[in-house]
PDB file of N, CA and C in Angstrom:
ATOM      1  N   UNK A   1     125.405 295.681 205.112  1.00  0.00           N
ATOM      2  CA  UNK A   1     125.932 296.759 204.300  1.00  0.00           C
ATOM      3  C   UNK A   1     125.330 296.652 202.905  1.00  0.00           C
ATOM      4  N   UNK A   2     124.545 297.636 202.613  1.00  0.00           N
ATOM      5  CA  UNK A   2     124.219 297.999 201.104  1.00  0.00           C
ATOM      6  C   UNK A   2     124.963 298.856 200.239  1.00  0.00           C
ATOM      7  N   UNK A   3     125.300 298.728 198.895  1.00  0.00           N
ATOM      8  CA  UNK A   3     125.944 299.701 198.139  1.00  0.00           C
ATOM      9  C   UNK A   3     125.151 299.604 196.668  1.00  0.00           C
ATOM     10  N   UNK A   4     125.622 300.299 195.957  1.00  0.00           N
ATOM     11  CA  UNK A   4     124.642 300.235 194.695  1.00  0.00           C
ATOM     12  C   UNK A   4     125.264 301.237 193.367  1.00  0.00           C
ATOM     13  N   UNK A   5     125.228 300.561 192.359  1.00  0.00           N
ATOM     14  CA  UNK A   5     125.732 300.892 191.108  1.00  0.00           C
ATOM     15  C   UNK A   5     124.494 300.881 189.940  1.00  0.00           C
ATOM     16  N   UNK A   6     125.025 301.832 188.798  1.00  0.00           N
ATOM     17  CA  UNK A   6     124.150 302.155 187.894  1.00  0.00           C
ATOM     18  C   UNK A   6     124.958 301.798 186.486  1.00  0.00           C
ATOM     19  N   UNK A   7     124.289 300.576 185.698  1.00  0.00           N
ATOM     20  CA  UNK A   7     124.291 300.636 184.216  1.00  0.00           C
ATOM     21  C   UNK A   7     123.652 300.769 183.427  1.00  0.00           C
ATOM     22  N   UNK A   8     123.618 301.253 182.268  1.00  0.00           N
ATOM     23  CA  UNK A   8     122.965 301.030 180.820  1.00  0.00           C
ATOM     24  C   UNK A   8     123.744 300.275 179.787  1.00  0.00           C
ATOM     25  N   UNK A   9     122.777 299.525 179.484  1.00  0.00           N
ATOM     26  CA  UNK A   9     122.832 298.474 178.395  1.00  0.00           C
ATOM     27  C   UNK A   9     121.606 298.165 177.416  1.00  0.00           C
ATOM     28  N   UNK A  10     122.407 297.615 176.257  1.00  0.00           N
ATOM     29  CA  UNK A  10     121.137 297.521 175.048  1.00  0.00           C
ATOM     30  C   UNK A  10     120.346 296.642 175.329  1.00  0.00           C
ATOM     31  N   UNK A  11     118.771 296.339 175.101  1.00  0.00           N
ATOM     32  CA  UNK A  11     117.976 295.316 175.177  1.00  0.00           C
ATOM     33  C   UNK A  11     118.863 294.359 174.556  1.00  0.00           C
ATOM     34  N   UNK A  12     118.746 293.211 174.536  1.00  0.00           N
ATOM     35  CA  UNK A  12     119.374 291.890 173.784  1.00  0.00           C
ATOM     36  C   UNK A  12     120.617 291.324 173.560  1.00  0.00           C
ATOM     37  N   UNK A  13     121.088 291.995 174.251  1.00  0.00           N
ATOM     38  CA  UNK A  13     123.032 292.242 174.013  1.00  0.00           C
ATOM     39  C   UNK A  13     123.346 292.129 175.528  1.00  0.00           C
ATOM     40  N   UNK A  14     124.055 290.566 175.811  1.00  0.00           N
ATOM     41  CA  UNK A  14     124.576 290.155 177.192  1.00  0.00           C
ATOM     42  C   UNK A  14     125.079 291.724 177.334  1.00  0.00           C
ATOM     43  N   UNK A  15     125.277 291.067 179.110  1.00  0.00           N
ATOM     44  CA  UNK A  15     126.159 292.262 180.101  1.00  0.00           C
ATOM     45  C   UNK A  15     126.773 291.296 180.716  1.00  0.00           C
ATOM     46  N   UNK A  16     127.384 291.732 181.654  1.00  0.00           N
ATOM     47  CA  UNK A  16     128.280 290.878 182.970  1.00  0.00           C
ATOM     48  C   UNK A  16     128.249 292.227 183.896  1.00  0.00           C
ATOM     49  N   UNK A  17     127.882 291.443 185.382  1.00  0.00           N
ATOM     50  CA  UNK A  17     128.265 292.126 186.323  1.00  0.00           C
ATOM     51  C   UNK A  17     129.000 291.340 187.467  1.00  0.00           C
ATOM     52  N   UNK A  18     130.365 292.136 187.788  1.00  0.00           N
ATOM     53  CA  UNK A  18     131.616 291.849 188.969  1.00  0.00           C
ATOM     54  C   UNK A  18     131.258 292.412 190.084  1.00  0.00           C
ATOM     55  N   UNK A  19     131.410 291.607 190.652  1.00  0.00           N
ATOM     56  CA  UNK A  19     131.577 291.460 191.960  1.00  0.00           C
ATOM     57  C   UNK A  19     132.787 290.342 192.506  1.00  0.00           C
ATOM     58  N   UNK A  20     133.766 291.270 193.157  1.00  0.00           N
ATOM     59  CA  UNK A  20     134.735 290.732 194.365  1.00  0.00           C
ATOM     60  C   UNK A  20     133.902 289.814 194.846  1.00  0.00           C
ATOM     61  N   UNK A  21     134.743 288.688 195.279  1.00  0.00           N
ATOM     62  CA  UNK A  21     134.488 287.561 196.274  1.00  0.00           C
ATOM     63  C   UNK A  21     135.617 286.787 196.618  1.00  0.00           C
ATOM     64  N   UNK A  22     135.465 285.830 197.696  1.00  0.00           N
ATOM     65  CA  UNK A  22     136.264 284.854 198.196  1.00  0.00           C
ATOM     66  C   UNK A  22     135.152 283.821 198.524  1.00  0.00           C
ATOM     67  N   UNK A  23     134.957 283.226 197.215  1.00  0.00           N
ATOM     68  CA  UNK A  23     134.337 281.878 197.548  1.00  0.00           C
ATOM     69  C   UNK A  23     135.028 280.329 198.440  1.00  0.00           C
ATOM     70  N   UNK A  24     135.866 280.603 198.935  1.00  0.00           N
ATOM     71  CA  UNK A  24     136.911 279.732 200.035  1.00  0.00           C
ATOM     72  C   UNK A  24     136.496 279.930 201.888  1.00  0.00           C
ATOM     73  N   UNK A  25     135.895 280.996 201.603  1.00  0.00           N
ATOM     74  CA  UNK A  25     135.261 281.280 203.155  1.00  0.00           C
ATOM     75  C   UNK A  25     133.589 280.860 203.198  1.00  0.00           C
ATOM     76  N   UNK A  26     133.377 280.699 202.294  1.00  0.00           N
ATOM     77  CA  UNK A  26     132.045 280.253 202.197  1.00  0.00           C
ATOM     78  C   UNK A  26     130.806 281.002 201.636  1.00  0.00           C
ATOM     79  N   UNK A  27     131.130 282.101 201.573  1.00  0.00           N
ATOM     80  CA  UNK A  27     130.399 282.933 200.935  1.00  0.00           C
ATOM     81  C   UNK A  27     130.619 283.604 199.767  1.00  0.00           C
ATOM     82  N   UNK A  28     129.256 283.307 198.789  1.00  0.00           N
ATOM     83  CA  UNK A  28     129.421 283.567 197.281  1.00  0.00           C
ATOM     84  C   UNK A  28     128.106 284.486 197.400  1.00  0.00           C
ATOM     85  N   UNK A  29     127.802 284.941 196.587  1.00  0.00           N
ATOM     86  CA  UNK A  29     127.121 286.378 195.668  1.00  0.00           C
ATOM     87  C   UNK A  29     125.857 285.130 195.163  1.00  0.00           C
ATOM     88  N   UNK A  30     124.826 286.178 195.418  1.00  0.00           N
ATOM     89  CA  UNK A  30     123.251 285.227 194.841  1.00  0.00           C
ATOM     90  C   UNK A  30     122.655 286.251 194.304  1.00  0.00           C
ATOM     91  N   UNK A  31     121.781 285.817 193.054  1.00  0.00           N
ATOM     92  CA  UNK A  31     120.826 286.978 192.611  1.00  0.00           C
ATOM     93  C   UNK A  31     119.350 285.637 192.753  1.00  0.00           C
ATOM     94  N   UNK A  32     118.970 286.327 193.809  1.00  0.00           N
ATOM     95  CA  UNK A  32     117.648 285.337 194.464  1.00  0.00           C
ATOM     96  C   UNK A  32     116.599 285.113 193.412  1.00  0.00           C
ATOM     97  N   UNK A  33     116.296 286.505 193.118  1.00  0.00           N
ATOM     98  CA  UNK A  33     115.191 286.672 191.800  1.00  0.00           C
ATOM     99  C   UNK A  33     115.612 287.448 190.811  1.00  0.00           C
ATOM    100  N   UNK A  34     115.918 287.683 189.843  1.00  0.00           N
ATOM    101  CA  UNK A  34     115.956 288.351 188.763  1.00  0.00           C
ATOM    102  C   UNK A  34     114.477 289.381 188.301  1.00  0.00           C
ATOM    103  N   UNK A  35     114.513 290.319 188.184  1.00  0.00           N
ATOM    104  CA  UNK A  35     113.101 291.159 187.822  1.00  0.00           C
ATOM    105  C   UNK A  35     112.762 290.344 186.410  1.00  0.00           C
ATOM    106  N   UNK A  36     111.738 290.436 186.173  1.00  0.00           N
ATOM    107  CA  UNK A  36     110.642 290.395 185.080  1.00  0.00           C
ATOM    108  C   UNK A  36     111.354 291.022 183.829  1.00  0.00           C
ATOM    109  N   UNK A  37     112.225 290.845 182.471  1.00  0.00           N
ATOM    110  CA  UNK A  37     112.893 291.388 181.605  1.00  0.00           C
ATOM    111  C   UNK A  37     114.293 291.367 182.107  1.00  0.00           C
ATOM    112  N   UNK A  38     114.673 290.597 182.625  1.00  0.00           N
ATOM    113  CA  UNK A  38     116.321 290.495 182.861  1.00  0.00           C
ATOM    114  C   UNK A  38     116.581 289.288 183.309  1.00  0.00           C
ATOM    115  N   UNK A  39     117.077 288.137 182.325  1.00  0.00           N
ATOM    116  CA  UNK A  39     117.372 286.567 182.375  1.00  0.00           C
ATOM    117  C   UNK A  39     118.620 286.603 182.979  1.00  0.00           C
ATOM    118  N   UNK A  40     119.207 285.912 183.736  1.00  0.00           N
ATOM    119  CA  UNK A  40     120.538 285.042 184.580  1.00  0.00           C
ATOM    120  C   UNK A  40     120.719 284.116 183.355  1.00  0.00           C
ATOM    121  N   UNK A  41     122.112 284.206 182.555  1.00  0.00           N
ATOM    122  CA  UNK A  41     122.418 282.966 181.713  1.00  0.00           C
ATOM    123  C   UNK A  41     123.280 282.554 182.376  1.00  0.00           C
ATOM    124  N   UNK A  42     123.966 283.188 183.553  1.00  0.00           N
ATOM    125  CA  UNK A  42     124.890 281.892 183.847  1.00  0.00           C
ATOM    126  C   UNK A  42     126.198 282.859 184.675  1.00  0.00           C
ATOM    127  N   UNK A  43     126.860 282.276 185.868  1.00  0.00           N
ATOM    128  CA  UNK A  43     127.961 282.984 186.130  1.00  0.00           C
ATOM    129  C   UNK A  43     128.887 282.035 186.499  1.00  0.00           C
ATOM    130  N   UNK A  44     129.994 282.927 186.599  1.00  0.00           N
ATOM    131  CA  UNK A  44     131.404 282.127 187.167  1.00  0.00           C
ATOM    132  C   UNK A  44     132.677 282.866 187.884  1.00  0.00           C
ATOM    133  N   UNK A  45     133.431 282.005 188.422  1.00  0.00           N
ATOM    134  CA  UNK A  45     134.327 282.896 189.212  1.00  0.00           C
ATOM    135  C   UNK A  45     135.577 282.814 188.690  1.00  0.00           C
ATOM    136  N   UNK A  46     136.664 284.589 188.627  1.00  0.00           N
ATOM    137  CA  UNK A  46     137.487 284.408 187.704  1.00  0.00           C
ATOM    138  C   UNK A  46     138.508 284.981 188.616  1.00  0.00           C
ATOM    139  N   UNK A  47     139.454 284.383 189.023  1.00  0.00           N
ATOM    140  CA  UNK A  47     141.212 284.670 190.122  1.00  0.00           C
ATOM    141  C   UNK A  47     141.976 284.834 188.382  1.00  0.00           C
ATOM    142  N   UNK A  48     142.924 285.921 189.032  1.00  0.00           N
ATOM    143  CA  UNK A  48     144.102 286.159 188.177  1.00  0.00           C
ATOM    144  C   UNK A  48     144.683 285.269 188.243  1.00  0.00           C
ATOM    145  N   UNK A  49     146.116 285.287 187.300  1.00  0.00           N
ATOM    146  CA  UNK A  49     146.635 284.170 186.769  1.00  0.00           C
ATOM    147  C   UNK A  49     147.612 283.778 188.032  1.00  0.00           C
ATOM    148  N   UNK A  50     147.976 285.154 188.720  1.00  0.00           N
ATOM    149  CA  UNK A  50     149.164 284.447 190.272  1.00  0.00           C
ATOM    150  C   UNK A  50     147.988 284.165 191.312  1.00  0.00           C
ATOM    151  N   UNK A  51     147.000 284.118 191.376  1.00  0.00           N
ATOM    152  CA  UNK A  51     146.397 283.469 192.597  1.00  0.00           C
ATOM    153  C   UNK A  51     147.018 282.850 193.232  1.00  0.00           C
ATOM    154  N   UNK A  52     146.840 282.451 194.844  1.00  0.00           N
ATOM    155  CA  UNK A  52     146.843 281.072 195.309  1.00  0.00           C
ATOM    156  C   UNK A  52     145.505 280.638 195.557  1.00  0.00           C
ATOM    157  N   UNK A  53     145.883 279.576 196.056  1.00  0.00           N
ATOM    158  CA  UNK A  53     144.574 278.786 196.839  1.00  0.00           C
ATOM    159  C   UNK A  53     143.804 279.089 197.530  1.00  0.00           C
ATOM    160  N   UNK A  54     142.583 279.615 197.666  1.00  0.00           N
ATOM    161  CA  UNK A  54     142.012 280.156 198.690  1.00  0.00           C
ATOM    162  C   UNK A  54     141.771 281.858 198.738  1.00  0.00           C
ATOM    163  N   UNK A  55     142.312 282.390 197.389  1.00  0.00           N
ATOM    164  CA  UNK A  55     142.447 283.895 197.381  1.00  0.00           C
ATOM    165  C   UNK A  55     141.309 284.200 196.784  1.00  0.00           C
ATOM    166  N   UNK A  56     141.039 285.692 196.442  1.00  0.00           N
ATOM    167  CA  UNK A  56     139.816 286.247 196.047  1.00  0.00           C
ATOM    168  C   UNK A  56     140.250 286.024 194.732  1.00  0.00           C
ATOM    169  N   UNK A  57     138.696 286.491 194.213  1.00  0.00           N
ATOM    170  CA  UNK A  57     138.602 287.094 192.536  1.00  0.00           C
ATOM    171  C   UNK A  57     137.752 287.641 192.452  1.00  0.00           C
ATOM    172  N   UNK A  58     136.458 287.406 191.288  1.00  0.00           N
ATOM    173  CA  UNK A  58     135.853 288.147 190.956  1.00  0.00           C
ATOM    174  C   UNK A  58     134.347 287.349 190.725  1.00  0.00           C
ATOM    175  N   UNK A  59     133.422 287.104 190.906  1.00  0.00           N
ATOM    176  CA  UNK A  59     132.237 286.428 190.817  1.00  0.00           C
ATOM    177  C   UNK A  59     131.561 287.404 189.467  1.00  0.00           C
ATOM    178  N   UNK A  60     131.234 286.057 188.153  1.00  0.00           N
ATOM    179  CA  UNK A  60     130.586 287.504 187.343  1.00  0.00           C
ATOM    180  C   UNK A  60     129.510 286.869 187.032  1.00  0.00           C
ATOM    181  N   UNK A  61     128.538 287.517 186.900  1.00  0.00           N
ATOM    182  CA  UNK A  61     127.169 287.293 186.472  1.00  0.00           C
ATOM    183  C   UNK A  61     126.689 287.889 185.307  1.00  0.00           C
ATOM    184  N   UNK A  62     126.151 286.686 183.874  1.00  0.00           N
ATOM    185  CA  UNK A  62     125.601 287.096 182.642  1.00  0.00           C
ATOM    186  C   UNK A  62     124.041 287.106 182.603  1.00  0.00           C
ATOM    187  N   UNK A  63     124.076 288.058 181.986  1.00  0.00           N
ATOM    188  CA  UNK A  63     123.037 288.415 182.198  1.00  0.00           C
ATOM    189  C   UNK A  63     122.485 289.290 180.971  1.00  0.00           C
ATOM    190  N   UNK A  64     121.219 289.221 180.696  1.00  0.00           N
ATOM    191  CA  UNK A  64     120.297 289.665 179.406  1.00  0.00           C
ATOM    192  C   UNK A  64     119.170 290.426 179.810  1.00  0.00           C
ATOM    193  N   UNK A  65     119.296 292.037 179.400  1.00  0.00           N
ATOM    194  CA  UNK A  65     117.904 292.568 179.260  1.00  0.00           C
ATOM    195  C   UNK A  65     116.849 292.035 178.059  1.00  0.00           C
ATOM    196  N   UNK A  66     115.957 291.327 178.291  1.00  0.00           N
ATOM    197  CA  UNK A  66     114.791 290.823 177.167  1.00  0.00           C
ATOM    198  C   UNK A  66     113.850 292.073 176.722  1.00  0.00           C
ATOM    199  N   UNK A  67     113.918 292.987 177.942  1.00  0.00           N
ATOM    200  CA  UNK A  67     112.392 294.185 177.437  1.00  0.00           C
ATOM    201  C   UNK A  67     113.404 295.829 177.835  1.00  0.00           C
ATOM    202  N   UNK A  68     113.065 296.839 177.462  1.00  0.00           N
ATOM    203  CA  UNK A  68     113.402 298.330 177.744  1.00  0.00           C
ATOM    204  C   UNK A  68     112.602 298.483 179.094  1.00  0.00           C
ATOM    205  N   UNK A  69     113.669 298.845 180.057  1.00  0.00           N
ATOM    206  CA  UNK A  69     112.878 299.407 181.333  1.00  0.00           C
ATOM    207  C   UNK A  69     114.411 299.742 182.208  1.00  0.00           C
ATOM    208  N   UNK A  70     113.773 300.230 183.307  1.00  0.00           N
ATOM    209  CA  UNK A  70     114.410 300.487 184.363  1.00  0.00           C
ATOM    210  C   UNK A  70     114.076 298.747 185.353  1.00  0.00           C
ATOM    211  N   UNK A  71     115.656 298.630 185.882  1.00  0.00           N
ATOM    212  CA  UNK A  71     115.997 297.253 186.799  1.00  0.00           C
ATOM    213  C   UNK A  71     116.321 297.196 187.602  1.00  0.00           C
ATOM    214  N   UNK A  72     116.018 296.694 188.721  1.00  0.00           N
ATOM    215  CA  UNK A  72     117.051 296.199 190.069  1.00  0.00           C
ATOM    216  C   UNK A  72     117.324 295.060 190.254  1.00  0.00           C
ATOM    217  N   UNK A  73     118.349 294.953 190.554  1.00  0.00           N
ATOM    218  CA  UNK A  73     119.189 293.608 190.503  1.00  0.00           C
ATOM    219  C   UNK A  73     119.969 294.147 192.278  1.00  0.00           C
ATOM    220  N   UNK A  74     119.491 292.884 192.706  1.00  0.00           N
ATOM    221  CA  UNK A  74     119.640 293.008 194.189  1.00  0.00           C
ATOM    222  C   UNK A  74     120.530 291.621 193.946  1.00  0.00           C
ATOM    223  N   UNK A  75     121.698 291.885 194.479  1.00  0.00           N
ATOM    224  CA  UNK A  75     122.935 290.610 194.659  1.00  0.00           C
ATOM    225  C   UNK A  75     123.296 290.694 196.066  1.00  0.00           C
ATOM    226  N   UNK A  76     123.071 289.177 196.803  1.00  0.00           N
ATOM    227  CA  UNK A  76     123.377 289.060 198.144  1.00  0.00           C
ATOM    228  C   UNK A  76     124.647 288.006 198.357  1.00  0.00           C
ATOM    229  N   UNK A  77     125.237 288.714 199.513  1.00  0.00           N
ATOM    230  CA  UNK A  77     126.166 287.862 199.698  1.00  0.00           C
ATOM    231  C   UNK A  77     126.200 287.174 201.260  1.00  0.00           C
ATOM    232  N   UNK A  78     126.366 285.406 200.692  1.00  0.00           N
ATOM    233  CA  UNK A  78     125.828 284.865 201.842  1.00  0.00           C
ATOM    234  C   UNK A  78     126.486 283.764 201.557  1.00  0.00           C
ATOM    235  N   UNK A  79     126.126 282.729 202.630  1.00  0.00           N
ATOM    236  CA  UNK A  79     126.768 281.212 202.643  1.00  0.00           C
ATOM    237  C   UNK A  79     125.409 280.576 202.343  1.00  0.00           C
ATOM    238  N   UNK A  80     125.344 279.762 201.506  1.00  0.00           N
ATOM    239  CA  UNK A  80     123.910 278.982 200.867  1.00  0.00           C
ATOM    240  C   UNK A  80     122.920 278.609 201.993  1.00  0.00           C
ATOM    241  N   UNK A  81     123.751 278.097 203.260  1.00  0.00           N
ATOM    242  CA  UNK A  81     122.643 277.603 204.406  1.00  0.00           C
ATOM    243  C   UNK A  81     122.466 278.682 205.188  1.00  0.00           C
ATOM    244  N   UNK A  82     122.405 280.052 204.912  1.00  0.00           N
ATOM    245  CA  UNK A  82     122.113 280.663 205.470  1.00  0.00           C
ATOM    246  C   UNK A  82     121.166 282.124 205.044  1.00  0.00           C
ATOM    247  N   UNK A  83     120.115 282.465 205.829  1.00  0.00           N
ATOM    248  CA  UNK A  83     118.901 282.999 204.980  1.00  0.00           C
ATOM    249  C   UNK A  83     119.348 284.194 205.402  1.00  0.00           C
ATOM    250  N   UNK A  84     120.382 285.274 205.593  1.00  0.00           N
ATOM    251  CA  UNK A  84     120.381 287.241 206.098  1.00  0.00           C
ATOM    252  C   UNK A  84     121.773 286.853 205.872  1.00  0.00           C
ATOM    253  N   UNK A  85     121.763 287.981 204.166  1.00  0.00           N
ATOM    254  CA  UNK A  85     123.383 288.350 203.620  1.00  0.00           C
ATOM    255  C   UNK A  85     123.912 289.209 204.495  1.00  0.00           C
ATOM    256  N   UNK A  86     125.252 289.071 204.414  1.00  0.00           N
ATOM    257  CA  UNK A  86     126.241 290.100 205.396  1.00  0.00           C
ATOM    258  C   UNK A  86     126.354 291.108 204.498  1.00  0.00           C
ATOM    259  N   UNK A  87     125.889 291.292 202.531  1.00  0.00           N
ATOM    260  CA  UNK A  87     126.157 292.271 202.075  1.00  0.00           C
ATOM    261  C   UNK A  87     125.205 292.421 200.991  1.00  0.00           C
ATOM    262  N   UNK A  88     124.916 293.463 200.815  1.00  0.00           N
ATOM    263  CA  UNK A  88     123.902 293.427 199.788  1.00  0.00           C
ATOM    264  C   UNK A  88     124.361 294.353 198.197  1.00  0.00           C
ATOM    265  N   UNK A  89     124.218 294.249 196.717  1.00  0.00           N
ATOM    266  CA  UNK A  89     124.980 294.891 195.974  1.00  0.00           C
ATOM    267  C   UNK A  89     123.148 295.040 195.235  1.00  0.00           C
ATOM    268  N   UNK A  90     123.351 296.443 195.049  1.00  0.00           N
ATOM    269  CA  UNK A  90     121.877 296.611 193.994  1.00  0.00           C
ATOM    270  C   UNK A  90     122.675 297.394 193.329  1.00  0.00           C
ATOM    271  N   UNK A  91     122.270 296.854 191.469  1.00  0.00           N
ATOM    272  CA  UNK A  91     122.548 297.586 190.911  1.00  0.00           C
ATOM    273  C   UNK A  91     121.482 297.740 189.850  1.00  0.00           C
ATOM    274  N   UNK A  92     121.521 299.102 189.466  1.00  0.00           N
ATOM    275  CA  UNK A  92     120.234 299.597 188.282  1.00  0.00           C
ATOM    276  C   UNK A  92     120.520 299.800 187.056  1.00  0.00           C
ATOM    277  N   UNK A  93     120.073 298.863 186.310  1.00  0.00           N
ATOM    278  CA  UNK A  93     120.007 298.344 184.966  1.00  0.00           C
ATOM    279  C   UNK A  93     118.823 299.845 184.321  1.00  0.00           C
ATOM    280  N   UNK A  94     119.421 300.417 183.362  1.00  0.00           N
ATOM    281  CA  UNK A  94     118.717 300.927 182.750  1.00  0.00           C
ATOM    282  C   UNK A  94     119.122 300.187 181.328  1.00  0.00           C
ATOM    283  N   UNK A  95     117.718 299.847 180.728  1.00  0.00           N
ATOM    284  CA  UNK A  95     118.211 298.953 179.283  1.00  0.00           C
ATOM    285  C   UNK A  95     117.420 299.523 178.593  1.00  0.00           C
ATOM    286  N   UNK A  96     117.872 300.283 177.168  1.00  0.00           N
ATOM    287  CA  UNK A  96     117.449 300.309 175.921  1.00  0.00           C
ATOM    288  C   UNK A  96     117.341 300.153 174.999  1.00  0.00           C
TER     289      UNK A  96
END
């Protein structure tokens, strides 16, 4: 399953992008490659404050346009030992 979302954001000025997950089943959200002008600084996973153990949240990924362009950011969701996501999230970075 593919789906796909559209942002704009300023060159140089973090973003974050959410994505739902349940990292307890084994499968977390990957951005394999990043395009050419859009750095990965870093992500993490954020459950509301009543969670339990084992419940979903939100997987977010920071992230920096370095140059003005049009982006794809292809996010797969998979279990690490395994190479064909069950889901795929593209989303298009327009940065100016």
């Amino acid at each position: 399953m593919s789906t796909s979302r559209k942002l704009t954001v300023a060159v140089g000025t973090p973003f974050d992008v959410e994505l739902g997950a349940t990292p307890s089943t084994g499968y977390i959200w990957e951005l394999p490659s990043p395009p050419d002008g859009v750095q990965l600084l870093g992500s993490d996973f954020r459950q509301p404050a009543t969670a339990a153990i084992g419940d979903g949240g939100t997987q977010v990924f920071h992230l920096r346009a370095s140059a003005a362009g049009h982006f794809e950011l292809s996010f797969q969701l998979k279990r690490r030992w395994e190479t064909t996501p069950i889901e795929t999230q593209v989303i298009e970075v327009d940065a100016r």
